[in-house]
N, C-alpha and C. Protein backbone atom coordinates (compact mmCIF):
# COMPACT_ATOMS: atom_id res chain seq x y z
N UNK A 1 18.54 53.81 248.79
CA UNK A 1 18.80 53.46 250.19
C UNK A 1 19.31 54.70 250.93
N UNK A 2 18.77 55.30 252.04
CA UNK A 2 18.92 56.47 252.82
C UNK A 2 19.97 56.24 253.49
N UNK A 3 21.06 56.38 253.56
CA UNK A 3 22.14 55.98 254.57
C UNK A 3 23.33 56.40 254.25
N UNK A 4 24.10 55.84 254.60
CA UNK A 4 25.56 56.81 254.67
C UNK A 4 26.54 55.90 255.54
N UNK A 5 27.93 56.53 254.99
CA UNK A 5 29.02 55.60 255.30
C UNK A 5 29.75 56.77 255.59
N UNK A 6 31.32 55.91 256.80
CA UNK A 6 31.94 57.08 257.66
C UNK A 6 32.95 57.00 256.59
N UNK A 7 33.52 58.30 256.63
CA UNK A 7 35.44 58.07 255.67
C UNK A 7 36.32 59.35 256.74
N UNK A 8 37.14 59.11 255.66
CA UNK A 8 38.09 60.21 256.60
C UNK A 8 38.95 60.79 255.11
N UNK A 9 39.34 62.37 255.54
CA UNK A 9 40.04 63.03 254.82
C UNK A 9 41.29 62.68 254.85
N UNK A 10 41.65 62.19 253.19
CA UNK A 10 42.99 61.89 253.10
C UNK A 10 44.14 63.41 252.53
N UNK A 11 43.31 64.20 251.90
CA UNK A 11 44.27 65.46 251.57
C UNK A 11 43.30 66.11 250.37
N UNK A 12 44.08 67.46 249.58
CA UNK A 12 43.39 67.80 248.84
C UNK A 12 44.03 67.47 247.59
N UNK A 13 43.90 67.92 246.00
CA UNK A 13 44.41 67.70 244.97
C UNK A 13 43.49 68.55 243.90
N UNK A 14 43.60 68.92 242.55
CA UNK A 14 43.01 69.43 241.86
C UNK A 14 42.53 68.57 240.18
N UNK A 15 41.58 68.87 239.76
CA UNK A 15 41.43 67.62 238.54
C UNK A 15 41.08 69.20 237.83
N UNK A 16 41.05 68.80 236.40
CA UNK A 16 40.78 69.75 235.35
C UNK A 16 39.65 69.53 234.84
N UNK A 17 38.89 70.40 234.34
CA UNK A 17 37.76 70.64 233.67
C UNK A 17 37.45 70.36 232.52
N UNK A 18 36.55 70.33 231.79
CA UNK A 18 36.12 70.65 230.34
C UNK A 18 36.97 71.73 229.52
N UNK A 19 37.01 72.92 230.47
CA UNK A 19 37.18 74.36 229.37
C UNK A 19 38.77 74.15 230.36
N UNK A 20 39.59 73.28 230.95
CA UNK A 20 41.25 73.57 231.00
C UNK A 20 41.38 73.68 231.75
N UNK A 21 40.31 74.65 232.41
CA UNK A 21 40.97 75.15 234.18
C UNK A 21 40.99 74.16 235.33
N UNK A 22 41.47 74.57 236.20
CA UNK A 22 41.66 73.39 237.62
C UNK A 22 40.40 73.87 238.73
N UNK A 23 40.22 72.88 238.97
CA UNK A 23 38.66 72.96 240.26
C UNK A 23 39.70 71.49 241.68
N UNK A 24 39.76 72.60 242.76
CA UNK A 24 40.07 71.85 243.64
C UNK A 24 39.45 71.29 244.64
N UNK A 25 39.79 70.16 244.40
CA UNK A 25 38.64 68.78 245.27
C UNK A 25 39.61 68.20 247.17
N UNK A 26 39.00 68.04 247.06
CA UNK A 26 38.86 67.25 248.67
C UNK A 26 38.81 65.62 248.50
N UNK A 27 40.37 64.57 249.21
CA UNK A 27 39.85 63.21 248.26
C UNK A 27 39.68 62.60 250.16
N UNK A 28 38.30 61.89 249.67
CA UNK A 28 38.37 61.07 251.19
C UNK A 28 37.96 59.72 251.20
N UNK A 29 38.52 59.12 251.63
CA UNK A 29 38.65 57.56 251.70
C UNK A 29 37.21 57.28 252.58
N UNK A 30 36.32 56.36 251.90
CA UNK A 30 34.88 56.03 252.24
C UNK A 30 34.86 54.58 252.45
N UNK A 31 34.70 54.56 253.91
CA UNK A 31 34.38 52.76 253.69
C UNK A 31 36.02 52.01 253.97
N UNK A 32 35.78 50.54 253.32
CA UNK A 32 34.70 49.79 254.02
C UNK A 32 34.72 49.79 255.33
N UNK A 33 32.82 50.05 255.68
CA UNK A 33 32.12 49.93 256.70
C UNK A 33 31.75 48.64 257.57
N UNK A 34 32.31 48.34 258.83
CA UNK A 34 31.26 47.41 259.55
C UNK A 34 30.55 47.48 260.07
N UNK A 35 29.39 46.08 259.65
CA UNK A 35 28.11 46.45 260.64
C UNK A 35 28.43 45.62 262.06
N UNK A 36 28.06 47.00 262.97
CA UNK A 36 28.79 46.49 264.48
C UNK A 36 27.50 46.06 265.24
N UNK A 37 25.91 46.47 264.59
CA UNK A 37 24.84 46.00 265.13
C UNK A 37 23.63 46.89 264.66
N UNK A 38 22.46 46.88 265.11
CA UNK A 38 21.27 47.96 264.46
C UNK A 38 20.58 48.18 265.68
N UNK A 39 19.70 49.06 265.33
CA UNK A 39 18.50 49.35 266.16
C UNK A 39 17.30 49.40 265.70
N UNK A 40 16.58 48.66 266.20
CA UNK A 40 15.45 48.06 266.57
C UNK A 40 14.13 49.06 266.72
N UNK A 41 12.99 49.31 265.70
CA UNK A 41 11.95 50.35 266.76
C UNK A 41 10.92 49.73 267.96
N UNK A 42 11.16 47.83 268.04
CA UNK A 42 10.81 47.56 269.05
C UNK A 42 11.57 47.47 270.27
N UNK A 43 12.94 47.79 270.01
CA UNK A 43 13.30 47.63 271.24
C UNK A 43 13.85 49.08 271.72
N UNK A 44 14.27 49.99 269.99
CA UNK A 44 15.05 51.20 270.43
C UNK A 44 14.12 52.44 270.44
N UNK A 45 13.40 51.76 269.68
CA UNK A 45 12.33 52.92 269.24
C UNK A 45 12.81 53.77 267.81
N UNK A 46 13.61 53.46 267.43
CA UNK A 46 14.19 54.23 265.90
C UNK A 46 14.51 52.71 265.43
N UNK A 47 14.99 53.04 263.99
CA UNK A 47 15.94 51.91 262.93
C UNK A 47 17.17 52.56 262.57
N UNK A 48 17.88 51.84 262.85
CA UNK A 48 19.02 52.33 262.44
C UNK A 48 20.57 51.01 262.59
N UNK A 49 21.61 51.28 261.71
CA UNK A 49 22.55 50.55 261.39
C UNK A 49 23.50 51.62 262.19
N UNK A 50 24.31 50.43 263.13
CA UNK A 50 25.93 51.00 264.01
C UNK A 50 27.03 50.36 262.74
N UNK A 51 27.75 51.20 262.44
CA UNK A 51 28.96 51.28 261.62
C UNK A 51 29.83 51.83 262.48
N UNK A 52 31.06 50.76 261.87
CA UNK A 52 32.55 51.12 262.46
C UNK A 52 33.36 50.79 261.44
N UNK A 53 34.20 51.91 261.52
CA UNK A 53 35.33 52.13 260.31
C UNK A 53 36.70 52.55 260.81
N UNK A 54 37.88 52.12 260.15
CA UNK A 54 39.04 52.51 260.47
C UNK A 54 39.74 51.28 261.77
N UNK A 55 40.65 50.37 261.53
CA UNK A 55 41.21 49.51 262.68
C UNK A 55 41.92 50.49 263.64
N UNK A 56 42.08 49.70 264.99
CA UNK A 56 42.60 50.20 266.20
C UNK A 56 43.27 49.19 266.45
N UNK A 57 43.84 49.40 267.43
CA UNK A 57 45.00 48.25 268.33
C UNK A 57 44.33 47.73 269.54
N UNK A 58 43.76 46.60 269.93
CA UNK A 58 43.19 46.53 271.46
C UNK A 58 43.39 47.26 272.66
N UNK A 59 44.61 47.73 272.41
CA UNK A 59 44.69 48.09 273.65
C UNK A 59 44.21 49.70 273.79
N UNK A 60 43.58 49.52 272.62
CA UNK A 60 42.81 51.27 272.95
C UNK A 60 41.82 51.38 273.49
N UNK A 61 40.84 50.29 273.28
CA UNK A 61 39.85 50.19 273.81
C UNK A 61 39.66 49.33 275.11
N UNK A 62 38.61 49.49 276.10
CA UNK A 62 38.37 49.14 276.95
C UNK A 62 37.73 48.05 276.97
N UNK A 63 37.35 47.24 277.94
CA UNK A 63 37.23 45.60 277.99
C UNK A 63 35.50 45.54 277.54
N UNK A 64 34.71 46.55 278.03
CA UNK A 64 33.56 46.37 277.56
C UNK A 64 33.13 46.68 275.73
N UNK A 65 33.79 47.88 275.71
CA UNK A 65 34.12 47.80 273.94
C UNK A 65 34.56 47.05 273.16
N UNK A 66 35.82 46.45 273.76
CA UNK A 66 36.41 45.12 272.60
C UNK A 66 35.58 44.11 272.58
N UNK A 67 34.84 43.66 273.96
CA UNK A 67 34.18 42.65 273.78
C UNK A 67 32.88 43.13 272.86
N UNK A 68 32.11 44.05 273.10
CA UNK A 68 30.88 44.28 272.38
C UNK A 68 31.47 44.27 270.91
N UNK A 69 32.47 44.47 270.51
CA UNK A 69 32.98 44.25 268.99
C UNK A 69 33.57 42.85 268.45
N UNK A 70 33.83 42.00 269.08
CA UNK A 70 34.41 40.86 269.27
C UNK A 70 32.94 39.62 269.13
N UNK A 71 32.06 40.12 270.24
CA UNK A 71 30.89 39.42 269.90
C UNK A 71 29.82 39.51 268.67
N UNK A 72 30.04 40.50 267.09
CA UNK A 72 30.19 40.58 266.50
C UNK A 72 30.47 40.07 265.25
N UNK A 73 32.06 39.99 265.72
CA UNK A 73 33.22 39.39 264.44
C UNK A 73 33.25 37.64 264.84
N UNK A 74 32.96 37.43 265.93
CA UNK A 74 33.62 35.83 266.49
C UNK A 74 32.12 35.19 266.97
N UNK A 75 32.30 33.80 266.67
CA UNK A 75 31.46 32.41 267.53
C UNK A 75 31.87 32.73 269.03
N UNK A 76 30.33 32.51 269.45
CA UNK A 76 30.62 32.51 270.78
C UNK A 76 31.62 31.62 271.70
N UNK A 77 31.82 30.74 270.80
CA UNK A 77 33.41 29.49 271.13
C UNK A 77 34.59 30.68 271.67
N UNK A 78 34.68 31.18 270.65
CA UNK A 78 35.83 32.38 270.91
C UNK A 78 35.93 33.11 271.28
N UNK A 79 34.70 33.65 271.58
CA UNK A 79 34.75 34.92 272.74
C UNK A 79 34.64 34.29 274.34
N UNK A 80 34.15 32.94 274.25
CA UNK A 80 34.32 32.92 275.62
C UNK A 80 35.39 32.41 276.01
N UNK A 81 36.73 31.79 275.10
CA UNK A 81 38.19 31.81 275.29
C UNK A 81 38.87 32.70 275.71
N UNK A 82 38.29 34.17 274.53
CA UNK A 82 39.34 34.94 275.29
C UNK A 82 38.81 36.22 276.43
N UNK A 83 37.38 35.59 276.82
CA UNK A 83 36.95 36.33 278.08
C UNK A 83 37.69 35.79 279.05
N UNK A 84 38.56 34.27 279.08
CA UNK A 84 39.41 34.17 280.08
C UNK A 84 40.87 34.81 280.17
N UNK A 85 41.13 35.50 279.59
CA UNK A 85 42.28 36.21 279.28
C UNK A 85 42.13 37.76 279.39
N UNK A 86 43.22 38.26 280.10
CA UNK A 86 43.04 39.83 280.40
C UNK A 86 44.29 40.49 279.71
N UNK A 87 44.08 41.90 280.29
CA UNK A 87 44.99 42.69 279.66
C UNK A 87 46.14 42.26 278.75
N UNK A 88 47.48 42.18 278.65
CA UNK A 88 48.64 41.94 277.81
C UNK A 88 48.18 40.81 277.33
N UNK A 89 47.59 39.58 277.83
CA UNK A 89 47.87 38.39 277.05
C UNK A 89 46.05 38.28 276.24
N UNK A 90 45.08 39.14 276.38
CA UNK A 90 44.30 39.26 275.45
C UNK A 90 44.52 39.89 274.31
N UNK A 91 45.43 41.10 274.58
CA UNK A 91 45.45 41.85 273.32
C UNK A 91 46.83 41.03 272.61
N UNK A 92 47.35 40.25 273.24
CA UNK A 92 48.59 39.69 272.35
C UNK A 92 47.34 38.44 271.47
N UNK A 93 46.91 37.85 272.13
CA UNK A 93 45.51 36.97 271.64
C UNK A 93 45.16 36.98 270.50
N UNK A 94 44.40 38.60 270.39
CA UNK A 94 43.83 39.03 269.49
C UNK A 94 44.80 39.25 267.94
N UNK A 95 45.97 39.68 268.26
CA UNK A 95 46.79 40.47 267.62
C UNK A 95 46.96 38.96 266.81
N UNK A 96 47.24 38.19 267.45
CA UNK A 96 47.59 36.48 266.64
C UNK A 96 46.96 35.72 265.65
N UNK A 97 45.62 36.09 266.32
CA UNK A 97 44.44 35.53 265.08
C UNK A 97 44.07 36.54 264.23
N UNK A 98 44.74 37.41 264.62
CA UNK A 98 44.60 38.40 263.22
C UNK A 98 43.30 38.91 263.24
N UNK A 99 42.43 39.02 264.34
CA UNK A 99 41.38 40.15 264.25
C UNK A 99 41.58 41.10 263.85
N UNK A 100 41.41 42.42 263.06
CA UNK A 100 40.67 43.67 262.96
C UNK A 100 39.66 44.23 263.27
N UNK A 101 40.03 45.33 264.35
CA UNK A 101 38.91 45.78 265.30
C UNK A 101 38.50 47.43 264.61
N UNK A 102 37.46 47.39 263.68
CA UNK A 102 36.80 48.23 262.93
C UNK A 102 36.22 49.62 263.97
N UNK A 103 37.08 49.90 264.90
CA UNK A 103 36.43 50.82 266.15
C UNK A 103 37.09 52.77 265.82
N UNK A 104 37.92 53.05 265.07
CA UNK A 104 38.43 54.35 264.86
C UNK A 104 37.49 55.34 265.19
N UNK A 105 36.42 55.05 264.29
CA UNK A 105 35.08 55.72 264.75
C UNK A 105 33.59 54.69 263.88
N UNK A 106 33.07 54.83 264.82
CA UNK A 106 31.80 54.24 265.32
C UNK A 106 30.59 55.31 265.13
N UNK A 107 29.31 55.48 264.58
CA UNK A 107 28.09 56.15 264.05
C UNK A 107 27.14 55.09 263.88
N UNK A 108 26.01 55.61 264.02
CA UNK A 108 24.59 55.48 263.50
C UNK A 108 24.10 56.17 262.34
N UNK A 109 23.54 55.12 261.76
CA UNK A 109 23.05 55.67 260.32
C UNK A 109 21.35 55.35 260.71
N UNK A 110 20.77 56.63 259.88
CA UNK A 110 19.37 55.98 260.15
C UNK A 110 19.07 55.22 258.95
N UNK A 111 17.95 53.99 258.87
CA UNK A 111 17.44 53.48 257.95
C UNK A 111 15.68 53.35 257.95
N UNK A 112 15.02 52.60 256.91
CA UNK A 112 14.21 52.98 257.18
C UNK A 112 14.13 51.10 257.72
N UNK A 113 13.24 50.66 258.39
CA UNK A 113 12.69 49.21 259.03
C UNK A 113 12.66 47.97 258.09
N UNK A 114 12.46 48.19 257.06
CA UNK A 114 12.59 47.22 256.08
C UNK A 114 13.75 47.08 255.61
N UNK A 115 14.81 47.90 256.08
CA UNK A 115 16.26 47.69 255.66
C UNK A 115 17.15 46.81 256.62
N UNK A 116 16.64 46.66 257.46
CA UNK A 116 17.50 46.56 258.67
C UNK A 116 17.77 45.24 258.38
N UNK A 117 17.51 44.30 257.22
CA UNK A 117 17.47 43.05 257.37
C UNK A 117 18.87 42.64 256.45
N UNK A 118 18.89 43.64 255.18
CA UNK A 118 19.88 43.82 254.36
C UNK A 118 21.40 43.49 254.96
N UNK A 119 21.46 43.39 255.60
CA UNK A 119 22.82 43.75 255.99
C UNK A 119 22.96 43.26 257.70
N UNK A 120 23.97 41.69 257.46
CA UNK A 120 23.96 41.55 259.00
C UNK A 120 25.22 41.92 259.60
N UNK A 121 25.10 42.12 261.26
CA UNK A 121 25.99 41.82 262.10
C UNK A 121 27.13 40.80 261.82
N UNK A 122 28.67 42.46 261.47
CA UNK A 122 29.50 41.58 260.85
C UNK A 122 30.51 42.01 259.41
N UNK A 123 29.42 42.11 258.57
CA UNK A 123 29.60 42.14 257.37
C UNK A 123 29.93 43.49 256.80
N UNK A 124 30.45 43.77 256.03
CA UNK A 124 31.05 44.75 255.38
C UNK A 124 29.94 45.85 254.35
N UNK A 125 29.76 47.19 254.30
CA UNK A 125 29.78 47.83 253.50
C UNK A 125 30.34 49.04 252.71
N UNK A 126 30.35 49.09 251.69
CA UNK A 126 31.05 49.68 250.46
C UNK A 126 30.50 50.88 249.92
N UNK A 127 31.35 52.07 249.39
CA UNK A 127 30.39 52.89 248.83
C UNK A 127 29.65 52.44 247.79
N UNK A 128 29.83 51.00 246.98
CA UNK A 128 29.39 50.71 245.92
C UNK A 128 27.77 49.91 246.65
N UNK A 129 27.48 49.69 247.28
CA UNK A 129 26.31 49.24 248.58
C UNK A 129 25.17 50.69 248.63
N UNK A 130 26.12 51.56 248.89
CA UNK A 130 25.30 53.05 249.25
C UNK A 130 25.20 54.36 248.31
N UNK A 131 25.87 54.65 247.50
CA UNK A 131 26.05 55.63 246.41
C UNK A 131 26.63 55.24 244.85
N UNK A 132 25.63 55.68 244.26
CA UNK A 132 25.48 55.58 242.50
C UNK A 132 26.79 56.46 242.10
N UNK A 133 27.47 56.40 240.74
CA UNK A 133 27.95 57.10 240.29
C UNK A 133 27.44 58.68 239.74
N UNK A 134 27.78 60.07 240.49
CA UNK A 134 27.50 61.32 240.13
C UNK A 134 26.51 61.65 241.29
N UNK A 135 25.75 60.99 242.02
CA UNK A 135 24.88 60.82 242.87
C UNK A 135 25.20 62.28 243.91
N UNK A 136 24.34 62.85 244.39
CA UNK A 136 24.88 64.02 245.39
C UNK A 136 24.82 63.75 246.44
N UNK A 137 25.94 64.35 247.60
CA UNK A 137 25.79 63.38 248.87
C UNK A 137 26.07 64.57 249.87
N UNK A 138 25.73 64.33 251.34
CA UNK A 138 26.14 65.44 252.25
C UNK A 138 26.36 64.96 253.22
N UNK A 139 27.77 66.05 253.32
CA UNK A 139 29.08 65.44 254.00
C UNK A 139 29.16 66.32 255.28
N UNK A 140 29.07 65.43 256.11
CA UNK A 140 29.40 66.10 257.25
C UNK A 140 30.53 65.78 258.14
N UNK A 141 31.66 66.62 259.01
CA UNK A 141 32.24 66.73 259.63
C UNK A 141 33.39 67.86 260.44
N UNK A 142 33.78 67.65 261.28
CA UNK A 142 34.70 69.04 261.95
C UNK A 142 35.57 69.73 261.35
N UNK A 143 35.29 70.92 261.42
CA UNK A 143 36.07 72.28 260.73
C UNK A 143 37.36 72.05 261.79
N UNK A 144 38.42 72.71 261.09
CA UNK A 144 39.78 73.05 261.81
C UNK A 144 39.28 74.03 263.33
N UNK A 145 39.84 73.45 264.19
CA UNK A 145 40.04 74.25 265.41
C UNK A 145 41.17 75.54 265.45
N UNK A 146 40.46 76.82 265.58
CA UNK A 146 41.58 77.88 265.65
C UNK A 146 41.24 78.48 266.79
N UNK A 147 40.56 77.77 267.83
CA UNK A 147 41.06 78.17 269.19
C UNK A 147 40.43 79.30 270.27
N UNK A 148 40.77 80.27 270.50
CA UNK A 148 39.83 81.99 270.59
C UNK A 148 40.42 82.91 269.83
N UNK A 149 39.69 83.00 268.86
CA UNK A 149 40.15 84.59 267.94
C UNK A 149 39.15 85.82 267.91
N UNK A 150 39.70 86.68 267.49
CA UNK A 150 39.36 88.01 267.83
C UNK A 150 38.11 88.22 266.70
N UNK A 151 37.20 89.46 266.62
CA UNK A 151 36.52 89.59 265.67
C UNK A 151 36.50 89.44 264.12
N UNK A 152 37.87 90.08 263.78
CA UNK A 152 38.51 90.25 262.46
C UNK A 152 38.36 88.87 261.67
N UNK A 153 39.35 87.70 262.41
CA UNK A 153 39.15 86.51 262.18
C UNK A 153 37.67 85.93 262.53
N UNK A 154 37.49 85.67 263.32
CA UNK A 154 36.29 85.29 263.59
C UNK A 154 34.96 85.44 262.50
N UNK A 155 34.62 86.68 262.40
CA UNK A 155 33.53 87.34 261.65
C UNK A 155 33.72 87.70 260.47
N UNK A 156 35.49 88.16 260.90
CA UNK A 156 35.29 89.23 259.06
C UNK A 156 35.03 90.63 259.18
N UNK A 157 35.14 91.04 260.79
CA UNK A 157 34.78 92.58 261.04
C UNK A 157 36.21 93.27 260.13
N UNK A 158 36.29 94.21 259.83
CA UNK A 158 37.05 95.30 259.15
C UNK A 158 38.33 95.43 259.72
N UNK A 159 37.75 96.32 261.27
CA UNK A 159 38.49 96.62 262.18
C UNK A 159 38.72 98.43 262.29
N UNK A 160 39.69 98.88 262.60
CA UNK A 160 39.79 100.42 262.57
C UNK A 160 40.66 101.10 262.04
N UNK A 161 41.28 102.13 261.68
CA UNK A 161 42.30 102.73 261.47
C UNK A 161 43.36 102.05 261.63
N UNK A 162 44.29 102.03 260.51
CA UNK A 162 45.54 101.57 260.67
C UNK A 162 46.95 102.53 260.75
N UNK A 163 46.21 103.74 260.45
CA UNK A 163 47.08 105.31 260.31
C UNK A 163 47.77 105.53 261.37
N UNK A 164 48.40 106.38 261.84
CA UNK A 164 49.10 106.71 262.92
C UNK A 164 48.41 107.16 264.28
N UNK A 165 48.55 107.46 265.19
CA UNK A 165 47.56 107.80 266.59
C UNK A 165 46.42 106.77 266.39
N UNK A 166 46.14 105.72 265.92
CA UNK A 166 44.84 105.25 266.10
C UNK A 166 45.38 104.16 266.97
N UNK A 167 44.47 104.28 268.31
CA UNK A 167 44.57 102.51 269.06
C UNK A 167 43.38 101.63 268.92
N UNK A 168 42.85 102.32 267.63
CA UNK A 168 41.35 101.21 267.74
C UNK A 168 41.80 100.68 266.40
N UNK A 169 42.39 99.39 266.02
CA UNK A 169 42.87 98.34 265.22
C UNK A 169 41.80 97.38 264.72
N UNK A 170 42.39 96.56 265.53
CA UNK A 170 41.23 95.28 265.69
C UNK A 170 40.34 94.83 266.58
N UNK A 171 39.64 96.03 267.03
CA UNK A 171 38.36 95.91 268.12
C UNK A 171 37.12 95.91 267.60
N UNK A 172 36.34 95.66 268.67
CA UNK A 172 35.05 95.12 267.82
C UNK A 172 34.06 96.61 267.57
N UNK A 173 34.33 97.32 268.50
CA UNK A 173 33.86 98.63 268.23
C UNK A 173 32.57 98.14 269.71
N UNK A 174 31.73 99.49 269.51
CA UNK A 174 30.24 99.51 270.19
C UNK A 174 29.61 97.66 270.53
N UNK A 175 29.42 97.22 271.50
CA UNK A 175 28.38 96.61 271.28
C UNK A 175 27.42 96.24 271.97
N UNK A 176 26.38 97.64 272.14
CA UNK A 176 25.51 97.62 272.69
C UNK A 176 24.60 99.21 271.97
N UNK A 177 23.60 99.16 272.49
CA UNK A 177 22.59 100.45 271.74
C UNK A 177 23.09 101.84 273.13
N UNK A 178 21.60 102.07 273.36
CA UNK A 178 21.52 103.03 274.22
C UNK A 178 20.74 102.50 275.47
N UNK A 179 20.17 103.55 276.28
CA UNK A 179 19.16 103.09 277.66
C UNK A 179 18.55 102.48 277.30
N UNK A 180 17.80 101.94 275.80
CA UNK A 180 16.91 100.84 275.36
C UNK A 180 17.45 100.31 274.75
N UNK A 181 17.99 99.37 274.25
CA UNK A 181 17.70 98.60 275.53
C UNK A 181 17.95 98.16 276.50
N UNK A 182 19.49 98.66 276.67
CA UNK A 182 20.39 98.60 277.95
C UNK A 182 21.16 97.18 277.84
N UNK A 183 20.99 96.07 276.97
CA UNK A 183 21.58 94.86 277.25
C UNK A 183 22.38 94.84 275.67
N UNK A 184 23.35 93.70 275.60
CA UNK A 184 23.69 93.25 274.63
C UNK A 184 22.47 92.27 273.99
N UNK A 185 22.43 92.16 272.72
CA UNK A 185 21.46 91.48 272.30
C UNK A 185 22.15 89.93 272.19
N UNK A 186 21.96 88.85 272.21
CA UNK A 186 21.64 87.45 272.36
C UNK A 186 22.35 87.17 270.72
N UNK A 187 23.57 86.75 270.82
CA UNK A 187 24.12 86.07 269.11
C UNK A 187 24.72 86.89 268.72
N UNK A 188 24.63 88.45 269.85
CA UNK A 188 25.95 89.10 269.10
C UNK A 188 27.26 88.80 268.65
N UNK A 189 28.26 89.42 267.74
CA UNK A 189 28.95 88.66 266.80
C UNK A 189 30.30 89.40 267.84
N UNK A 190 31.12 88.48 268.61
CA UNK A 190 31.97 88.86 269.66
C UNK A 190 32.76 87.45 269.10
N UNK A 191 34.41 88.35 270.13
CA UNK A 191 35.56 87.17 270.02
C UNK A 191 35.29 86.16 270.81
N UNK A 192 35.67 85.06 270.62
CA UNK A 192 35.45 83.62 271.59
C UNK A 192 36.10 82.40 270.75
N UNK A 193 35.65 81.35 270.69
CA UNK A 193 35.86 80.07 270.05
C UNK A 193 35.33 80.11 268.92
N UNK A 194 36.44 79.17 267.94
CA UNK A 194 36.50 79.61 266.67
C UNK A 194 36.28 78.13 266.25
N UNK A 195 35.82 77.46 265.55
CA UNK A 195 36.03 76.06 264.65
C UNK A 195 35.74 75.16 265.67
N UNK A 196 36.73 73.63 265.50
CA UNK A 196 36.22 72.75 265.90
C UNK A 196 34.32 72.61 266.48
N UNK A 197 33.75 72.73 265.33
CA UNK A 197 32.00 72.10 265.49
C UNK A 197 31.91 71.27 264.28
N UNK A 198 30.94 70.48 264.81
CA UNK A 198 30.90 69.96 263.36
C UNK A 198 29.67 70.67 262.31
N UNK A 199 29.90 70.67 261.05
CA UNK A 199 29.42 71.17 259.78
C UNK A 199 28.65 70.55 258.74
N UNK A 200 27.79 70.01 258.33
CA UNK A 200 27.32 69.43 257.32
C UNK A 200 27.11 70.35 255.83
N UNK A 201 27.69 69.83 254.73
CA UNK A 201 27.60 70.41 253.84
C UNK A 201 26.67 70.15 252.94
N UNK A 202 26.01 70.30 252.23
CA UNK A 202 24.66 69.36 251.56
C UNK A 202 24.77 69.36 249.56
N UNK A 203 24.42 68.76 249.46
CA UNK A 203 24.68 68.51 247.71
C UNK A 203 25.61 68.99 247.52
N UNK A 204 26.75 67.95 247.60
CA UNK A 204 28.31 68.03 246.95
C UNK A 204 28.29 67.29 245.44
């Protein structure tokens, strides 16, 4: 099954090997996933499963979100109860019957069309649903944000003299040729924004 489930990084830790030594791992909490709805290639033009993972508090979300998650989890009996109810005394509502609103973060998984049936609006999935034991998987998500840094950091440039009389440290040096071509070239490796993108890593 082609698909994938959201988690989140809980910290790092180290396990030991065969031959003694320590190999340090990354542990992240996977699942359980709700299915918040799919897509359709007759209506969306792709297939694909909406997952939401991680509870929130109502009052984080906005009235068109809780409800599109609500119509979901509840009989339409109950959602149209507490469509008569607003702000404070909906989310006190909710909080009573003990909903869990699966909204932290929300993704699309693609599937292929014959899957889409597997699994309804509602219902829960598990890494034990989506990945075998030893199975290789690729993980994607945001690197640490460090903001605007200079080349050194950034790239890994060297930098210059650290001896005495030198004011060229941590500069990037030259960056450009001569009269030809007269411009900086396009992807040159300059200070700016550092991290926060997201990353996919592939066969972990």
């Amino acid at each position: 099954m082609a698909m994938g489930l959201i988690g989140r990084k809980l910290g790092m830790t180290q396990i030991p090997t065969e031959d003694g030594s320590m190999t340090a791992v990354t542990v992240i909490e996977v699942g359980p996933c709700t299915v918040l709805g799919e897509k359709t290639p007759e209506k969306d033009g792709y297939s694909a499963l909406k997952l939401g993972f991680g509870e929130v508090k109502p009052k984080k979300l906005n009235r068109p979100q809780l409800f599109e998650i609500l119509k979901v989890l509840l009989d339409e009996k109950e959602v149209q109860e507490l469509k008569k109810l607003r702000g404070r005394e909906l989310n006190r509502a909710i909080e009573e019957k003990g909903i869990k609103l699966p909204a932290l973060k929300i993704a699309e998984f693609r599937v292929e069309p014959s899957e889409l049936g597997k699994f309804q609006p509602g219902s829960q999935i598990t890494i034990e649903n989506v990945f075998s034991e030893g199975e290789k998987v690729d993980v994607t998500g945001r690197t640490k944000g460090r903001g605007f840094a200079g080349v050194m950091k950034r790239w890994g440039f060297h930098g210059g003299p650290k001896s005495h009389g030198s004011k060229f440290h941590r500069r990037p040096g030259s960056i450009g040729q001569h009269t030809d071509p007269g411009r900086v070239w396009k992807g040159k490796k300059m200070a700016g924004h550092y991290g926060n993108e997201q990353v996919t890593v592939k066969n972990l």
